[in-house]
PDB file of N, CA and C in Angstrom:
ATOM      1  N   UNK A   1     -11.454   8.764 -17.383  1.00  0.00           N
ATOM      2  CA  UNK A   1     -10.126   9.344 -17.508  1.00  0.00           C
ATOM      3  C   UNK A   1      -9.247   8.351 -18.261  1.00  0.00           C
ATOM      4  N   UNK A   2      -8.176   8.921 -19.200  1.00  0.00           N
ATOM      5  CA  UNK A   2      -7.547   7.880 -19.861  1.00  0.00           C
ATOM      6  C   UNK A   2      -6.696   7.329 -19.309  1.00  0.00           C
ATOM      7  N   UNK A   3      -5.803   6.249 -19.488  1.00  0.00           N
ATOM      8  CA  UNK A   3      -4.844   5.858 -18.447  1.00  0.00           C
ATOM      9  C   UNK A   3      -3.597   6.548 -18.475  1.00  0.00           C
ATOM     10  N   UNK A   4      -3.756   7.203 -19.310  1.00  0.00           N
ATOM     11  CA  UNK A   4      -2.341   8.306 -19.077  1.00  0.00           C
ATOM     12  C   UNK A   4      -2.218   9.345 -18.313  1.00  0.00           C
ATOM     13  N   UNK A   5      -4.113   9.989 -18.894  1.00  0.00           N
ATOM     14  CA  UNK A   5      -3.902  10.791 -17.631  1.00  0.00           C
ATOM     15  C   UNK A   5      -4.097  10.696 -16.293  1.00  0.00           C
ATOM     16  N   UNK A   6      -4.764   9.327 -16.024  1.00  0.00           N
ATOM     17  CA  UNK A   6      -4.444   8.718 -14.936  1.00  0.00           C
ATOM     18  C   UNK A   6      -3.057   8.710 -14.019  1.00  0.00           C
ATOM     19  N   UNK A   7      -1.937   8.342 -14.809  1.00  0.00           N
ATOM     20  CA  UNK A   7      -0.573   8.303 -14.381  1.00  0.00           C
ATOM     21  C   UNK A   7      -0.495   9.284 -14.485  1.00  0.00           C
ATOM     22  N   UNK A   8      -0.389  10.106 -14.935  1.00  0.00           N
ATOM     23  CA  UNK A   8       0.351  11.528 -15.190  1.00  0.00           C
ATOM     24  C   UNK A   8      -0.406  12.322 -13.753  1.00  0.00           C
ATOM     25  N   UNK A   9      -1.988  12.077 -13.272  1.00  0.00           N
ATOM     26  CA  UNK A   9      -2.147  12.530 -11.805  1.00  0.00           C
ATOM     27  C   UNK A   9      -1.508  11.854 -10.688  1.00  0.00           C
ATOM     28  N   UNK A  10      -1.167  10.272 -10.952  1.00  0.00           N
ATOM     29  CA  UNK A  10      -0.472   9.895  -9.908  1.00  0.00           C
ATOM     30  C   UNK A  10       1.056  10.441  -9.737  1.00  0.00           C
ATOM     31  N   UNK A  11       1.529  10.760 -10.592  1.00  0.00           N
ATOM     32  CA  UNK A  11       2.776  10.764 -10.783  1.00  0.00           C
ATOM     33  C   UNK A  11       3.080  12.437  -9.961  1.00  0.00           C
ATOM     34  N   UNK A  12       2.195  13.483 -10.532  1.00  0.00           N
ATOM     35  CA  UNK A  12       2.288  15.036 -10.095  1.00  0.00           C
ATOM     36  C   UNK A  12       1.932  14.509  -8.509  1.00  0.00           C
ATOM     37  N   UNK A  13       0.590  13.989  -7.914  1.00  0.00           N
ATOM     38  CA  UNK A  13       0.421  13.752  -6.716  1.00  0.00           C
ATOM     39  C   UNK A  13       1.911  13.013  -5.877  1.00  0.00           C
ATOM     40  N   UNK A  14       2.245  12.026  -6.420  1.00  0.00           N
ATOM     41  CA  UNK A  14       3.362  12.054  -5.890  1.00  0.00           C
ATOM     42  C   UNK A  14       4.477  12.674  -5.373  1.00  0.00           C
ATOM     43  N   UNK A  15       5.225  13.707  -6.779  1.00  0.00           N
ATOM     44  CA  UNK A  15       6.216  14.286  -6.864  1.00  0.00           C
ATOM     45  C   UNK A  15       5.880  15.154  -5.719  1.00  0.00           C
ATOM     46  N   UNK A  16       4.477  15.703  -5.572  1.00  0.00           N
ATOM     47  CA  UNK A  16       4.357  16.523  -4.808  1.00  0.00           C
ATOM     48  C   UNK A  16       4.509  16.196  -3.246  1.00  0.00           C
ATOM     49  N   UNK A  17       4.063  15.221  -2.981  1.00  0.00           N
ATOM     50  CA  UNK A  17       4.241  13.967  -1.602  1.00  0.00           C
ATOM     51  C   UNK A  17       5.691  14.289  -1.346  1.00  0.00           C
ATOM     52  N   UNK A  18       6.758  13.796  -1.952  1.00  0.00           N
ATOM     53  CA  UNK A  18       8.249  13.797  -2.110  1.00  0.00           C
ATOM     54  C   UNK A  18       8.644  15.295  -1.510  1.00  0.00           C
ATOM     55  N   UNK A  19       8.268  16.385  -2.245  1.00  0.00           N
ATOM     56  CA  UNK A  19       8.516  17.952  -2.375  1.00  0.00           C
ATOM     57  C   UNK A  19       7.545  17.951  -1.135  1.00  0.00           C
ATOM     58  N   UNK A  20       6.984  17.398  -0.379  1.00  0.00           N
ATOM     59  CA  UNK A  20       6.517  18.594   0.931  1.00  0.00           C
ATOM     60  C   UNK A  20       7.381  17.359   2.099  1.00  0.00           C
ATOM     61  N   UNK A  21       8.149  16.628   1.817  1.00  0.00           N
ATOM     62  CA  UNK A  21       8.711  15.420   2.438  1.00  0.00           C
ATOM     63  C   UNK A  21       8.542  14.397   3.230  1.00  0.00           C
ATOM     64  N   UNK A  22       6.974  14.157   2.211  1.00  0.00           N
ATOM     65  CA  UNK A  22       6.419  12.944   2.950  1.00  0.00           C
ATOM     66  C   UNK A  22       6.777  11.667   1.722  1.00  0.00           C
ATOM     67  N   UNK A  23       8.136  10.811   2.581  1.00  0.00           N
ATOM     68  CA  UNK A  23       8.629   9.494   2.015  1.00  0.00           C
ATOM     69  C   UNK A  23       8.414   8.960   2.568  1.00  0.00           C
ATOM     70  N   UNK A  24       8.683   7.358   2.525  1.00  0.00           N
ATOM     71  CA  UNK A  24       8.387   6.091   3.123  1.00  0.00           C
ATOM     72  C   UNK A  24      10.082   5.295   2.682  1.00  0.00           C
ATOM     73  N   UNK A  25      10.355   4.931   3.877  1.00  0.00           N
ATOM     74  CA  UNK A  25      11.803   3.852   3.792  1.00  0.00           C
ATOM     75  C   UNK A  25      11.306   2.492   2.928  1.00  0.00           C
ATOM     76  N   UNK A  26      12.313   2.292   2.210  1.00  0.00           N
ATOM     77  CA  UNK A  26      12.120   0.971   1.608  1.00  0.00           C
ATOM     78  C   UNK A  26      11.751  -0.251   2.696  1.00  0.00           C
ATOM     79  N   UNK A  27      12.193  -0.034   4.235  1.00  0.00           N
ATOM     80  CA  UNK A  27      11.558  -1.110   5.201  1.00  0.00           C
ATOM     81  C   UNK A  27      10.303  -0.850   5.254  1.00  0.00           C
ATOM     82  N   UNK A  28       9.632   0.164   5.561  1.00  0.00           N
ATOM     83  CA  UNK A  28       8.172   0.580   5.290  1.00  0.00           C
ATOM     84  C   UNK A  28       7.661  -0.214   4.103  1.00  0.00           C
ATOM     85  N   UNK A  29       7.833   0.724   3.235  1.00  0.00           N
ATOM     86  CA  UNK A  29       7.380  -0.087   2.019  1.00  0.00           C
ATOM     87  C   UNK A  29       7.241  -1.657   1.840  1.00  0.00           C
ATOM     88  N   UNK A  30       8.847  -2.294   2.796  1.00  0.00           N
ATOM     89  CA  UNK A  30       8.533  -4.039   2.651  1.00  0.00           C
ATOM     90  C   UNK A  30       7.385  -4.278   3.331  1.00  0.00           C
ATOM     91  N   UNK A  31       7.419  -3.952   4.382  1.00  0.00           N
ATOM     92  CA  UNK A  31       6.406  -4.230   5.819  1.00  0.00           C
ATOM     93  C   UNK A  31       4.772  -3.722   5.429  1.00  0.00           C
ATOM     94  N   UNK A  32       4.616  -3.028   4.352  1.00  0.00           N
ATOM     95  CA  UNK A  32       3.381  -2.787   3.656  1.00  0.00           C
ATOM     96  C   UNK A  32       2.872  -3.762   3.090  1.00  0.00           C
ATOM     97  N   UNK A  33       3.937  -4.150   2.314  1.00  0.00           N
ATOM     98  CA  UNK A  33       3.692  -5.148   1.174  1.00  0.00           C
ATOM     99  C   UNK A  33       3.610  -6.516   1.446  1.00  0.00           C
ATOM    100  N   UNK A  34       4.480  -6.840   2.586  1.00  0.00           N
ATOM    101  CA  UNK A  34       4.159  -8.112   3.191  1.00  0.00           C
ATOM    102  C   UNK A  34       2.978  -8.239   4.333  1.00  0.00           C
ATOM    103  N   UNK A  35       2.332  -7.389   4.855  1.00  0.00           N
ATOM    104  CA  UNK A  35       1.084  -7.124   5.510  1.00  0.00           C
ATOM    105  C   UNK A  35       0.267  -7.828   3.942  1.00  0.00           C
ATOM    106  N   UNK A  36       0.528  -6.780   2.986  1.00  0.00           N
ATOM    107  CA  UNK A  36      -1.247  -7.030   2.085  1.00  0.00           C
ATOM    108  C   UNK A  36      -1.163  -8.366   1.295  1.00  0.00           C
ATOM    109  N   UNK A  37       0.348  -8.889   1.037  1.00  0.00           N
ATOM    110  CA  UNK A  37       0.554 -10.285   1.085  1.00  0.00           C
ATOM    111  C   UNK A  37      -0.163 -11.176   1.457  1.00  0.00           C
ATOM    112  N   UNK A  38       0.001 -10.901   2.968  1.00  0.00           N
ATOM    113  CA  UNK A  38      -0.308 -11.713   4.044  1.00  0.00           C
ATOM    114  C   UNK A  38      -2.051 -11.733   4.332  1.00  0.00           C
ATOM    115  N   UNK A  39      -2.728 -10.642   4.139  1.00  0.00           N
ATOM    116  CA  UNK A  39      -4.338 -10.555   3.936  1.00  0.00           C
ATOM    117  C   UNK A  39      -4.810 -11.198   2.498  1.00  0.00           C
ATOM    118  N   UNK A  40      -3.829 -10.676   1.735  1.00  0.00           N
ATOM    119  CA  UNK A  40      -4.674 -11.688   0.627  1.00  0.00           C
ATOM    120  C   UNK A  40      -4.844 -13.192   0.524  1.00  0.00           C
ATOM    121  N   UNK A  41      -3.540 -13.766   1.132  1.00  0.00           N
ATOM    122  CA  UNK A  41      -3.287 -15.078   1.025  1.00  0.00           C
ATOM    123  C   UNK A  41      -3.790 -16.012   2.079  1.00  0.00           C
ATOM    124  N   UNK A  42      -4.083 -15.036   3.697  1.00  0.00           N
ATOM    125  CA  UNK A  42      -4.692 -15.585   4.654  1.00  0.00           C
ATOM    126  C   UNK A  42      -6.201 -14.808   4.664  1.00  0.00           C
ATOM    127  N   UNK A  43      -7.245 -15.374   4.205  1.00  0.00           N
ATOM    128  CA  UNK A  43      -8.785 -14.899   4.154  1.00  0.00           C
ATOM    129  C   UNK A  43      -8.872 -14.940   5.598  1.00  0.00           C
ATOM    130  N   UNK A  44      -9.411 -14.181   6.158  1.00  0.00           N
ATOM    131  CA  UNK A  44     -10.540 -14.205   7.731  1.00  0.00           C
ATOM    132  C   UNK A  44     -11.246 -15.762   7.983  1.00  0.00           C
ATOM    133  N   UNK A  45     -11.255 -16.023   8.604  1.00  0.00           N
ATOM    134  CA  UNK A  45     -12.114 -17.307   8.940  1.00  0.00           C
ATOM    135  C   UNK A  45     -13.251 -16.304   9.798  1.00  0.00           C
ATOM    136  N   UNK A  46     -14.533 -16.662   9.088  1.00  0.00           N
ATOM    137  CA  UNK A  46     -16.002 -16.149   9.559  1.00  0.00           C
ATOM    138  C   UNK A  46     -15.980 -16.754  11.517  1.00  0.00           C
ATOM    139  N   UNK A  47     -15.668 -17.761  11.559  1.00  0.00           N
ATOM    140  CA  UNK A  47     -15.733 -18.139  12.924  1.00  0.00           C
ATOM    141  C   UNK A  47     -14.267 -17.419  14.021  1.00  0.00           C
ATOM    142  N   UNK A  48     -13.577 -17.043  13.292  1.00  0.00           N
ATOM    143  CA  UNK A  48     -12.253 -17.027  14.050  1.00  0.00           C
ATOM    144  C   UNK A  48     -12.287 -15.029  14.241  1.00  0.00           C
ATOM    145  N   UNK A  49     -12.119 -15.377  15.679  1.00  0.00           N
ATOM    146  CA  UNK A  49     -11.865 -13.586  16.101  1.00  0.00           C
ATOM    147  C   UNK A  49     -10.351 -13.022  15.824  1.00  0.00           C
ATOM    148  N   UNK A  50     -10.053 -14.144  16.040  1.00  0.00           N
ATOM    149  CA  UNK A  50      -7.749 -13.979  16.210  1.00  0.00           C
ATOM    150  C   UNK A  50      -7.362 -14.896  16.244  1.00  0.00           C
ATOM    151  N   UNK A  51      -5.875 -14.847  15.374  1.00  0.00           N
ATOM    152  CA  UNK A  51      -5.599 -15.692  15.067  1.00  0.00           C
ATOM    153  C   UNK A  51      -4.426 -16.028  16.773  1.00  0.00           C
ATOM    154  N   UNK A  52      -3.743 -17.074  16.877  1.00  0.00           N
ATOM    155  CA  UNK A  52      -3.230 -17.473  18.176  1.00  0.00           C
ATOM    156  C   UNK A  52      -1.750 -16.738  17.591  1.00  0.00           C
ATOM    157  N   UNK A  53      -0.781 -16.248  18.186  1.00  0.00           N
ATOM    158  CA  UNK A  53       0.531 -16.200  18.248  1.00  0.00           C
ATOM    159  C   UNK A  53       1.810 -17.229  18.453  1.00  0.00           C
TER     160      UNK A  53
END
């Protein structure tokens, strides 16, 4: 698929998301983004079950 029409399905899939009124708050959205942040930058330790609090 080309990358346009790539976007151009994300973009209709979206609009459509919006139009049946499934949004996400910009706090959502932070709290997403700082989760996958936070997995990329902290790898699993093979030995470690959890991390301590």
């Amino acid at each position: 698929m080309e990358s346009n029409e790539a976007l151009k399905t994300i973009l209709n899939q979206s609009h459509a998301q919006v139009m049946e009124g499934k949004t996400l708050s910009m706090d959502e959205v932070e709290r997403f983004m700082n989760d996958k942040v936070y997995e990329l930058t902290h790898p699993v330790d093979a030995y470690c079950v959890a991390e301590s609090v």
